[in-house]
C-alpha atoms as a PDB file:
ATOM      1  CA  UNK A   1     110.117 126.988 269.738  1.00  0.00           C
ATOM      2  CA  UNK A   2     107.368 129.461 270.246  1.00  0.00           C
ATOM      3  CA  UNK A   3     107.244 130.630 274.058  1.00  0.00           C
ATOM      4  CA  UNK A   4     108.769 134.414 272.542  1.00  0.00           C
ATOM      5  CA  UNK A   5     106.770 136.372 270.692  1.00  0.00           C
ATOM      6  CA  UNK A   6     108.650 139.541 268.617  1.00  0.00           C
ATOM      7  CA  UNK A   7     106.789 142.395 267.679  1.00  0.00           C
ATOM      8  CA  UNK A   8     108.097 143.539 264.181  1.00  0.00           C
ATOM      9  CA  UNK A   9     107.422 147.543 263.945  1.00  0.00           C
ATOM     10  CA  UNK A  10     105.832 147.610 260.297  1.00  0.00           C
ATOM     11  CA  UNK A  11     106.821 150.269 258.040  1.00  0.00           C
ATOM     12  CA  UNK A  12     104.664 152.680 255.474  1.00  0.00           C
ATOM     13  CA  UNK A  13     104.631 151.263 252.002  1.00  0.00           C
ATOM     14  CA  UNK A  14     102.785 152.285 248.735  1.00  0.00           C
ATOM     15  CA  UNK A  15     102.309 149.154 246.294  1.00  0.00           C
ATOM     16  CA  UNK A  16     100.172 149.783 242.844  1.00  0.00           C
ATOM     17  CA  UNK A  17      99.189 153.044 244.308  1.00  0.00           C
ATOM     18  CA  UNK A  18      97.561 151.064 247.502  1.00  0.00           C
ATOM     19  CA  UNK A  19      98.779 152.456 251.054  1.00  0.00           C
ATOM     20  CA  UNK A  20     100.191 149.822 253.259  1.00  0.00           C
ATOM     21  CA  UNK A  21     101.985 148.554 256.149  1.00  0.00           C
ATOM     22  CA  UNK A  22     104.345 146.050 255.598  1.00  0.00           C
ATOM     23  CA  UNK A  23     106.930 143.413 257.275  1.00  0.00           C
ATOM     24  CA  UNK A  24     109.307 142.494 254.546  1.00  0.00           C
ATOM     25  CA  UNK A  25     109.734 139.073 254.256  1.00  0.00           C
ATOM     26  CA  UNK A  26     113.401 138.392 254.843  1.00  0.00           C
ATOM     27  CA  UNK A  27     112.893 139.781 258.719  1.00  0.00           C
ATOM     28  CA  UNK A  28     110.800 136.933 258.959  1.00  0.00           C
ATOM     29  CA  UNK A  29     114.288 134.713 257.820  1.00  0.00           C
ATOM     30  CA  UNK A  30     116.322 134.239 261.166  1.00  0.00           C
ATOM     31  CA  UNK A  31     113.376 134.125 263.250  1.00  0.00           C
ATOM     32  CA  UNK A  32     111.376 131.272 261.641  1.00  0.00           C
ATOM     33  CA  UNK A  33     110.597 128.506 263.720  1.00  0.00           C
ATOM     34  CA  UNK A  34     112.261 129.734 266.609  1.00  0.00           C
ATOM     35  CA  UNK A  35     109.509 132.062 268.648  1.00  0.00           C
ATOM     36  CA  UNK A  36     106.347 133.770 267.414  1.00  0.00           C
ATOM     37  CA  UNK A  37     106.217 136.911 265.733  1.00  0.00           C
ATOM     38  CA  UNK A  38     103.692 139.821 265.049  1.00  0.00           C
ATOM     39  CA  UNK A  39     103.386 143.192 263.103  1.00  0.00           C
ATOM     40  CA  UNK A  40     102.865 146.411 264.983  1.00  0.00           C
ATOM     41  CA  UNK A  41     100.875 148.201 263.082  1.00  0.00           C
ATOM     42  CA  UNK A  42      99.892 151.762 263.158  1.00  0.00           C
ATOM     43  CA  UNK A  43      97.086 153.428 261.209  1.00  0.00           C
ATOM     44  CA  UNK A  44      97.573 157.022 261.249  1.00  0.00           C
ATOM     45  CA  UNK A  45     101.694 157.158 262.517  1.00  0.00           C
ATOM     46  CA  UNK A  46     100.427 158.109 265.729  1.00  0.00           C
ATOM     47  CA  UNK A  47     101.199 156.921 269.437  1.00  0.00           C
ATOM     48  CA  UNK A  48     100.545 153.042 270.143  1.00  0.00           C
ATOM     49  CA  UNK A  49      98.383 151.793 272.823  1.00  0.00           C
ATOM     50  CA  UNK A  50     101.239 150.205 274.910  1.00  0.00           C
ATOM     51  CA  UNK A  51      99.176 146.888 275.961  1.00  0.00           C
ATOM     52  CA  UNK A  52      99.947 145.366 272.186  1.00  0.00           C
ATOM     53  CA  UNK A  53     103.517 146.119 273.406  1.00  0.00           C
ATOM     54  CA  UNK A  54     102.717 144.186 277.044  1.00  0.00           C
ATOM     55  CA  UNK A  55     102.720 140.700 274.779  1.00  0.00           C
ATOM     56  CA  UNK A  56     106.365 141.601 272.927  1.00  0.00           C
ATOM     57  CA  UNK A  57     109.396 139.951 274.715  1.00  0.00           C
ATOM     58  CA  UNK A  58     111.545 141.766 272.166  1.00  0.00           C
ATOM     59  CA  UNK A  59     111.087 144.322 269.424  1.00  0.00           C
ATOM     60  CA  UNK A  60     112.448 144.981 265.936  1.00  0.00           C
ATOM     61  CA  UNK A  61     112.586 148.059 263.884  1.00  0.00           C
ATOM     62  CA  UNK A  62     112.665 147.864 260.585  1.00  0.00           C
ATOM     63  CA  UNK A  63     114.196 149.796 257.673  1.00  0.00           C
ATOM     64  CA  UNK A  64     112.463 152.558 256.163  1.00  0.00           C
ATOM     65  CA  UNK A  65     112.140 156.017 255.484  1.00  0.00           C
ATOM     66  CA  UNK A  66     109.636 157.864 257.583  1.00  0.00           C
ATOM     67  CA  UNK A  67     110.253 157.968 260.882  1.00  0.00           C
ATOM     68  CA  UNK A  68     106.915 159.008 263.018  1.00  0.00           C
ATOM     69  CA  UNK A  69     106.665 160.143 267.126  1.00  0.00           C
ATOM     70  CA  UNK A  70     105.564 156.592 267.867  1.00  0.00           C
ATOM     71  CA  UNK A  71     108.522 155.009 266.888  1.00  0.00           C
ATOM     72  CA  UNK A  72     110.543 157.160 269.993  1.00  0.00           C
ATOM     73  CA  UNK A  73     107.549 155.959 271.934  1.00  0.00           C
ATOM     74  CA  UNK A  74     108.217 152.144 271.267  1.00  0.00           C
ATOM     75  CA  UNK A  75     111.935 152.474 272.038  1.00  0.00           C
ATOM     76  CA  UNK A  76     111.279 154.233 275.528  1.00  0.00           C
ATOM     77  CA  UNK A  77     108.801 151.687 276.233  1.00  0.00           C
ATOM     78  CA  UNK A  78     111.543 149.619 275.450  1.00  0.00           C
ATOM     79  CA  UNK A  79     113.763 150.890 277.377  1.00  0.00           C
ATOM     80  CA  UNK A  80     111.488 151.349 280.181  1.00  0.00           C
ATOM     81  CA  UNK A  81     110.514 148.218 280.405  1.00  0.00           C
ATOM     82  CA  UNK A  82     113.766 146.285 280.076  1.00  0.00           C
ATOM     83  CA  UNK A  83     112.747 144.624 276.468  1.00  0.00           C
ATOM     84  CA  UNK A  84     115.561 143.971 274.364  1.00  0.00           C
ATOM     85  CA  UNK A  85     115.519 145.799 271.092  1.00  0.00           C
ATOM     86  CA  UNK A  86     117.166 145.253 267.274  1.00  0.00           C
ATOM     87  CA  UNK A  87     116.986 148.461 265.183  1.00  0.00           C
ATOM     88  CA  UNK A  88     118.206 148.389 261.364  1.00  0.00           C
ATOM     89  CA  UNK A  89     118.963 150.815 259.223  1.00  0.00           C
ATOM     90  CA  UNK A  90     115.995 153.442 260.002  1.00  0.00           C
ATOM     91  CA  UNK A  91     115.742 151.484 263.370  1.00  0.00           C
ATOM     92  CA  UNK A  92     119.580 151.700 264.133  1.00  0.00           C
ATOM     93  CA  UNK A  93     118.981 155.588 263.573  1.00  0.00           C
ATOM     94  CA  UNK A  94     115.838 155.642 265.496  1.00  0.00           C
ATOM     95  CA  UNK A  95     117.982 154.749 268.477  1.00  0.00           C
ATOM     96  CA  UNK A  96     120.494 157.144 267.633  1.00  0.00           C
ATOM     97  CA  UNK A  97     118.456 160.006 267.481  1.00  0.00           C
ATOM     98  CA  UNK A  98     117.002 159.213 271.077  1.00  0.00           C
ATOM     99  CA  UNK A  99     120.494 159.355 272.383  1.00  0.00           C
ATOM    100  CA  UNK A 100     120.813 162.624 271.588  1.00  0.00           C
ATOM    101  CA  UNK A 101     117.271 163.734 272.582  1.00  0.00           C
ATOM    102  CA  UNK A 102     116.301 163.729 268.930  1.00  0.00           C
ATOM    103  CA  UNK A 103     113.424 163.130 267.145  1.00  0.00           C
ATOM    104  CA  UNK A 104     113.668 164.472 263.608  1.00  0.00           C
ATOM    105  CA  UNK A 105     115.972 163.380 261.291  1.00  0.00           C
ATOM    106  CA  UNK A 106     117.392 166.300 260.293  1.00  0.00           C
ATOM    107  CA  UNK A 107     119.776 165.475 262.522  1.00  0.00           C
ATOM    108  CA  UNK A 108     120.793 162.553 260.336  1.00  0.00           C
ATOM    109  CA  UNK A 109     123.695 163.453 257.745  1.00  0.00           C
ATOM    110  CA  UNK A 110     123.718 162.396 253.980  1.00  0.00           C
ATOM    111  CA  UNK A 111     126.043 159.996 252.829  1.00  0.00           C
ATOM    112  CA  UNK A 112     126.181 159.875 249.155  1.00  0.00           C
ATOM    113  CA  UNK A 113     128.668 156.688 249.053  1.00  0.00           C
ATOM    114  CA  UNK A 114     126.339 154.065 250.929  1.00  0.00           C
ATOM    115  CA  UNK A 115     123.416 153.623 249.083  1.00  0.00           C
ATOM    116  CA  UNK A 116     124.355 150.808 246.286  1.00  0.00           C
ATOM    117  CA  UNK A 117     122.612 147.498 246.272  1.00  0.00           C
ATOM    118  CA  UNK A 118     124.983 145.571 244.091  1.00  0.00           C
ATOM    119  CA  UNK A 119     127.892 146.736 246.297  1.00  0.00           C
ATOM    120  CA  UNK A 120     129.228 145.038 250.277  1.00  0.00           C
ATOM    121  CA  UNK A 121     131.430 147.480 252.026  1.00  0.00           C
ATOM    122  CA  UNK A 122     133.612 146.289 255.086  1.00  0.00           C
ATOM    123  CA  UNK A 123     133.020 147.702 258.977  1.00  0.00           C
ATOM    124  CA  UNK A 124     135.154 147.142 261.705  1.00  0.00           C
ATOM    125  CA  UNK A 125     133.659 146.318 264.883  1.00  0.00           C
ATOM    126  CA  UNK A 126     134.660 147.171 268.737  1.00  0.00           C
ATOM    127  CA  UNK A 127     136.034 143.688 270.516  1.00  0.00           C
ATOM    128  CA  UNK A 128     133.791 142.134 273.490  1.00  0.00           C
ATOM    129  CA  UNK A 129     130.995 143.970 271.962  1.00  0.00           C
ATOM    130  CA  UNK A 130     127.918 142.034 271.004  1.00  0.00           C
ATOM    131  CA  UNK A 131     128.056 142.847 266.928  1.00  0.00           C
ATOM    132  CA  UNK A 132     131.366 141.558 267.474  1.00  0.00           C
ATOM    133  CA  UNK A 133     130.404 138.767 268.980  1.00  0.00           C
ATOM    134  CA  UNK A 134     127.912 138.498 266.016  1.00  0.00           C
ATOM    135  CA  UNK A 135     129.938 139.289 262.911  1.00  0.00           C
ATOM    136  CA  UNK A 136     133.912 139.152 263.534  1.00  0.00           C
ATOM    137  CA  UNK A 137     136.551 141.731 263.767  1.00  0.00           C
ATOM    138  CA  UNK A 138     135.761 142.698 260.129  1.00  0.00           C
ATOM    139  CA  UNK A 139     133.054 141.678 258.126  1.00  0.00           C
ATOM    140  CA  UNK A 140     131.887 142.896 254.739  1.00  0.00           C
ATOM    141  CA  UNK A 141     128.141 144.485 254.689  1.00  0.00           C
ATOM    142  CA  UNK A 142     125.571 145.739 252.605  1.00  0.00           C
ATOM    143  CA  UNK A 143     125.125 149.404 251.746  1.00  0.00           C
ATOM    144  CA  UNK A 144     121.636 150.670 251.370  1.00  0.00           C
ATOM    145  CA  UNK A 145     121.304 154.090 253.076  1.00  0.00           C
ATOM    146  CA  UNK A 146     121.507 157.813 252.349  1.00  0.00           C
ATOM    147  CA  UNK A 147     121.742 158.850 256.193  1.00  0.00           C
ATOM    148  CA  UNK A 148     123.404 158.070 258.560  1.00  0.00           C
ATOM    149  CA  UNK A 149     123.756 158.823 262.204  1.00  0.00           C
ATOM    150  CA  UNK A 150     126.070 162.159 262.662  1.00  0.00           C
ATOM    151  CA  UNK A 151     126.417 161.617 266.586  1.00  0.00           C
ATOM    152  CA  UNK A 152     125.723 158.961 269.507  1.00  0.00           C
ATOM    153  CA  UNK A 153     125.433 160.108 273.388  1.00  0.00           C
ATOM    154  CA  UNK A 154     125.202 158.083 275.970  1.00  0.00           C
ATOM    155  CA  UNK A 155     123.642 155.755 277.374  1.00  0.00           C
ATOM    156  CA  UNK A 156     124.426 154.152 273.924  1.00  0.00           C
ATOM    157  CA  UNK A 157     127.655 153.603 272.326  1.00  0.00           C
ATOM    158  CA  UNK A 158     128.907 153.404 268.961  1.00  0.00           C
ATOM    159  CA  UNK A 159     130.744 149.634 268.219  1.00  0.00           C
ATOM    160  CA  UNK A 160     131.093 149.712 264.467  1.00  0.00           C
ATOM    161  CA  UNK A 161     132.717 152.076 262.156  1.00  0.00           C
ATOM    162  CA  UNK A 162     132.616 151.967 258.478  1.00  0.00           C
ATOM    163  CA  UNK A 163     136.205 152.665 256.498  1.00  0.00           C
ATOM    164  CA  UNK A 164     134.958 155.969 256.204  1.00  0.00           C
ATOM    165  CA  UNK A 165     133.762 156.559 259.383  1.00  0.00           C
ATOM    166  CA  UNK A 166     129.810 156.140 259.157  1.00  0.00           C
ATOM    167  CA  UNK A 167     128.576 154.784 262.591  1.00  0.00           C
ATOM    168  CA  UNK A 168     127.543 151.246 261.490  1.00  0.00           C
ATOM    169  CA  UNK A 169     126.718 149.531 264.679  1.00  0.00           C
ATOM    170  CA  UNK A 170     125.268 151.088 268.626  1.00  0.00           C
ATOM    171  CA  UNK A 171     124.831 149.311 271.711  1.00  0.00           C
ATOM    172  CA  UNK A 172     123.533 149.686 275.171  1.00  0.00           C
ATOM    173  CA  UNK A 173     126.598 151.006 276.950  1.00  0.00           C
ATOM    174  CA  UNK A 174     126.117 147.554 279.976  1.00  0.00           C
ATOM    175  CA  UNK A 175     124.098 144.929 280.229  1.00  0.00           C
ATOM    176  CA  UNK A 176     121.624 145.902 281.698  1.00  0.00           C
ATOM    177  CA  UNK A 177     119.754 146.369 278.569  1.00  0.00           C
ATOM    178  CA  UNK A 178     119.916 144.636 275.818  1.00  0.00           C
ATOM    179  CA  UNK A 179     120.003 147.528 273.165  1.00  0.00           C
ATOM    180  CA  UNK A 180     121.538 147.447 269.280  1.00  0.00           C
ATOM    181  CA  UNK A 181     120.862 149.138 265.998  1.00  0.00           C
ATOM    182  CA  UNK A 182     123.099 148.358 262.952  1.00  0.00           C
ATOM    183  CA  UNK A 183     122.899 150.263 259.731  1.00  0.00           C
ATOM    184  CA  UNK A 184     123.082 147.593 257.691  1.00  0.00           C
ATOM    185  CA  UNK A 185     120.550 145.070 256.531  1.00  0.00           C
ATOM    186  CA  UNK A 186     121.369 141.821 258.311  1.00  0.00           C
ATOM    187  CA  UNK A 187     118.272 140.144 257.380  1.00  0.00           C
ATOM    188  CA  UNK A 188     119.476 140.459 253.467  1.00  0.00           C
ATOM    189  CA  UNK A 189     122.932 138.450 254.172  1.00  0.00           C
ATOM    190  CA  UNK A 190     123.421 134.781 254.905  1.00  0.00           C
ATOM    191  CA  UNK A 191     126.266 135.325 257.501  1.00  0.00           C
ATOM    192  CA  UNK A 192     124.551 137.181 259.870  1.00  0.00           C
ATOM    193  CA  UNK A 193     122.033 134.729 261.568  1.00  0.00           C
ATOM    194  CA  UNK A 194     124.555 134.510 265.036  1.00  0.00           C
ATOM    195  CA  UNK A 195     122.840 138.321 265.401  1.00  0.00           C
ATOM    196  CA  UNK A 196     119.758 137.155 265.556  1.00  0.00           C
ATOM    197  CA  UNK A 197     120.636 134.302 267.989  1.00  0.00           C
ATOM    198  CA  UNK A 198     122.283 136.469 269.896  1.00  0.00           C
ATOM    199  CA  UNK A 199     119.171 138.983 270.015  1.00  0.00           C
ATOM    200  CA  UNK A 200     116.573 135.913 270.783  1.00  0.00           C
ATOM    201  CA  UNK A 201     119.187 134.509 273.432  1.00  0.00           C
ATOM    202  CA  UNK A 202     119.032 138.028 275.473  1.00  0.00           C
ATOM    203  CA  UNK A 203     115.153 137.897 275.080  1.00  0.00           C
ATOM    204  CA  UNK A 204     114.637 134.548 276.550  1.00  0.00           C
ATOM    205  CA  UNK A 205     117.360 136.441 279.768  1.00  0.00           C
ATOM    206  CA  UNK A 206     114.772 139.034 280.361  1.00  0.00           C
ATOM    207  CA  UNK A 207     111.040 137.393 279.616  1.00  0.00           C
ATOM    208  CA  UNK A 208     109.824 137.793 283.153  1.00  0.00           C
ATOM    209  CA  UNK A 209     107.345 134.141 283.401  1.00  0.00           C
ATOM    210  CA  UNK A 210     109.061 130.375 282.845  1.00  0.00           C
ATOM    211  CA  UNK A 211     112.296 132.246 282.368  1.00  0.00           C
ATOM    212  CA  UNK A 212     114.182 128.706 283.453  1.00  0.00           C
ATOM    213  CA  UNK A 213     111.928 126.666 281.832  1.00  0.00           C
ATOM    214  CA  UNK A 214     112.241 128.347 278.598  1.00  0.00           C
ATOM    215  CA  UNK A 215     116.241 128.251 278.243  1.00  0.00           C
ATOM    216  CA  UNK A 216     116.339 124.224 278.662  1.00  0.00           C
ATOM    217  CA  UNK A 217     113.852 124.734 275.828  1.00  0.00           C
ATOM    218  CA  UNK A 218     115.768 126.275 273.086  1.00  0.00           C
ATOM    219  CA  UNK A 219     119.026 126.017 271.770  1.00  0.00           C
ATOM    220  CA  UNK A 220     120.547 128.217 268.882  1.00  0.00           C
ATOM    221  CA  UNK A 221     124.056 128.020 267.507  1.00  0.00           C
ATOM    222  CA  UNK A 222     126.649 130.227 268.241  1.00  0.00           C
END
C-alpha cells in the first residue's frame, strides 16, 4: 500500500568523522510495505521550505540529540495543518517543549536512571488513550534517554508515567489532531507495531484527496 507518504525528520550524525543525516533503519520497520516514506533533510539546521512538507500525510521525529528551530517549525506546520504526528524520544520532547512555549532544552531535566540499553523498564499508561490503545495497561519499555520532559501544558496531555514518574507518553488532548510523542524507542521492540498502525490508520482519516478510496485499500491489524 503506497497512497501515504511519511516524511521521516532525519537527525545529525557523525560516522568515521563524515557529517551526516541519517534515518535509522529500524523506523523504516513498521512502516515497510504499507505507504511511502521520505527523509527530511536539512543542511544547515535551519527553517524548511514548507512545500517538501505539502507531500507528507504524516510526520515522524526521530530520536536524537540536537534539537534545532526547524524542528518547532515542522510540528506547528503540523499542527497547523491538521497532519498527524509521532515524536520519539527527542521527538516526544520536541512536542513537549512546544507545549510549554519552549524551544531549548534546558527546560528538559536529567534523569540519570533511564539511559541503559540492556535494561526494559515498565510505564503505565492512561485508559481510552491511544498509547493505551497501542501498548496495554502496562507494558515494559526500553530506556535510552538522559532527559526527559519536566512539564506538559495544554493542548497536550501527558498519558504515560514511568514507576518513577518520568512522562513517558503525550497526546493531543481530542481528536481533533492526531498528536503523540513517547519517550521510548518503539521502533527497537517487537510489540509495539499496533502504534504504528494506529499512527498510519489516523493518517489515512485526515489525507485530504481519495480519503474513501484509500481506507477500502488498506487494512492493518489491531
Amino acid at each position: 500500500m503506497r497512497n501515504i507518504t511519511i516524511g521521516i525528520i532525519a537527525r545529525n550524525e557523525e560516522i568515521d568523522k563524515t557529517e551526516m543525516q541519517i534515518v535509522t533503519k529500524n523506523n523504516l520497520k513498521y512502516l515497510n510495505n504499507k505507504c511511502n516514506y521520505i527523509g527530511i533533510l536539512n543542511y544547515n539546521n535551519e527553517y524548511i521550505d514548507t512545500n517538501l512538507l505539502d507531500i507528507c500525510d504524516g510526520l515522524i521525529f526521530q530520536g536524537g540529540k540536537n534539537i534545532y528551530p526547524y524542528h518547532f517549525q515542522i510540528l506547528e506546520y503540523a499542527i497547523n495543518n491538521n497532519i498527524p504526528v509521532l515524536g520519539i524520544c527527542m521527538g516526544h520532547q520536541i512536542i513537549g517543549l512546544h507545549s510549554i512555549e519552549s524551544m531549548s532544552d534546558s527546560d528538559l531535566i536529567k534523569v540519570d536512571n533511564h539511559n541503559d540499553k540492556k535494561k526494559l523498564h515498565q510505564i503505565k499508561t492512561t485508559p481510552n488513550s491511544f498509547i493505551n490503545r497501542a501498548i496495554g495497561n502496562i507494558e515494559s519499555v526500553n530506556t535510552r534517554h538522559e532527559y526527559a520532559l519536566k512539564e506538559v501544558k495544554k493542548p497536550f496531555k501527558v498519558t504515560a508515567l514511568s514507576e518513577d514518574n518520568v512522562i513517558e507518553a503525550i497526546e493531543f488532548i481530542d481528536n481533533k489532531h492526531f498528536i503523540i510523542g513517547v519517550q521510548f524507542h518503539p521502533e527497537d521492540l517487537d510489540n509495539t507495531e499496533k502504534l504504528y498502525n494506529i499512527f498510519l490508520k489516523e493518517v489515512i482519516k485526515r489525507k485530504k484527496n481519495n480519503h474513501t478510496s484509500l481506507q477500502k485499500n488498506i487494512k492493518f491489524s489491531d
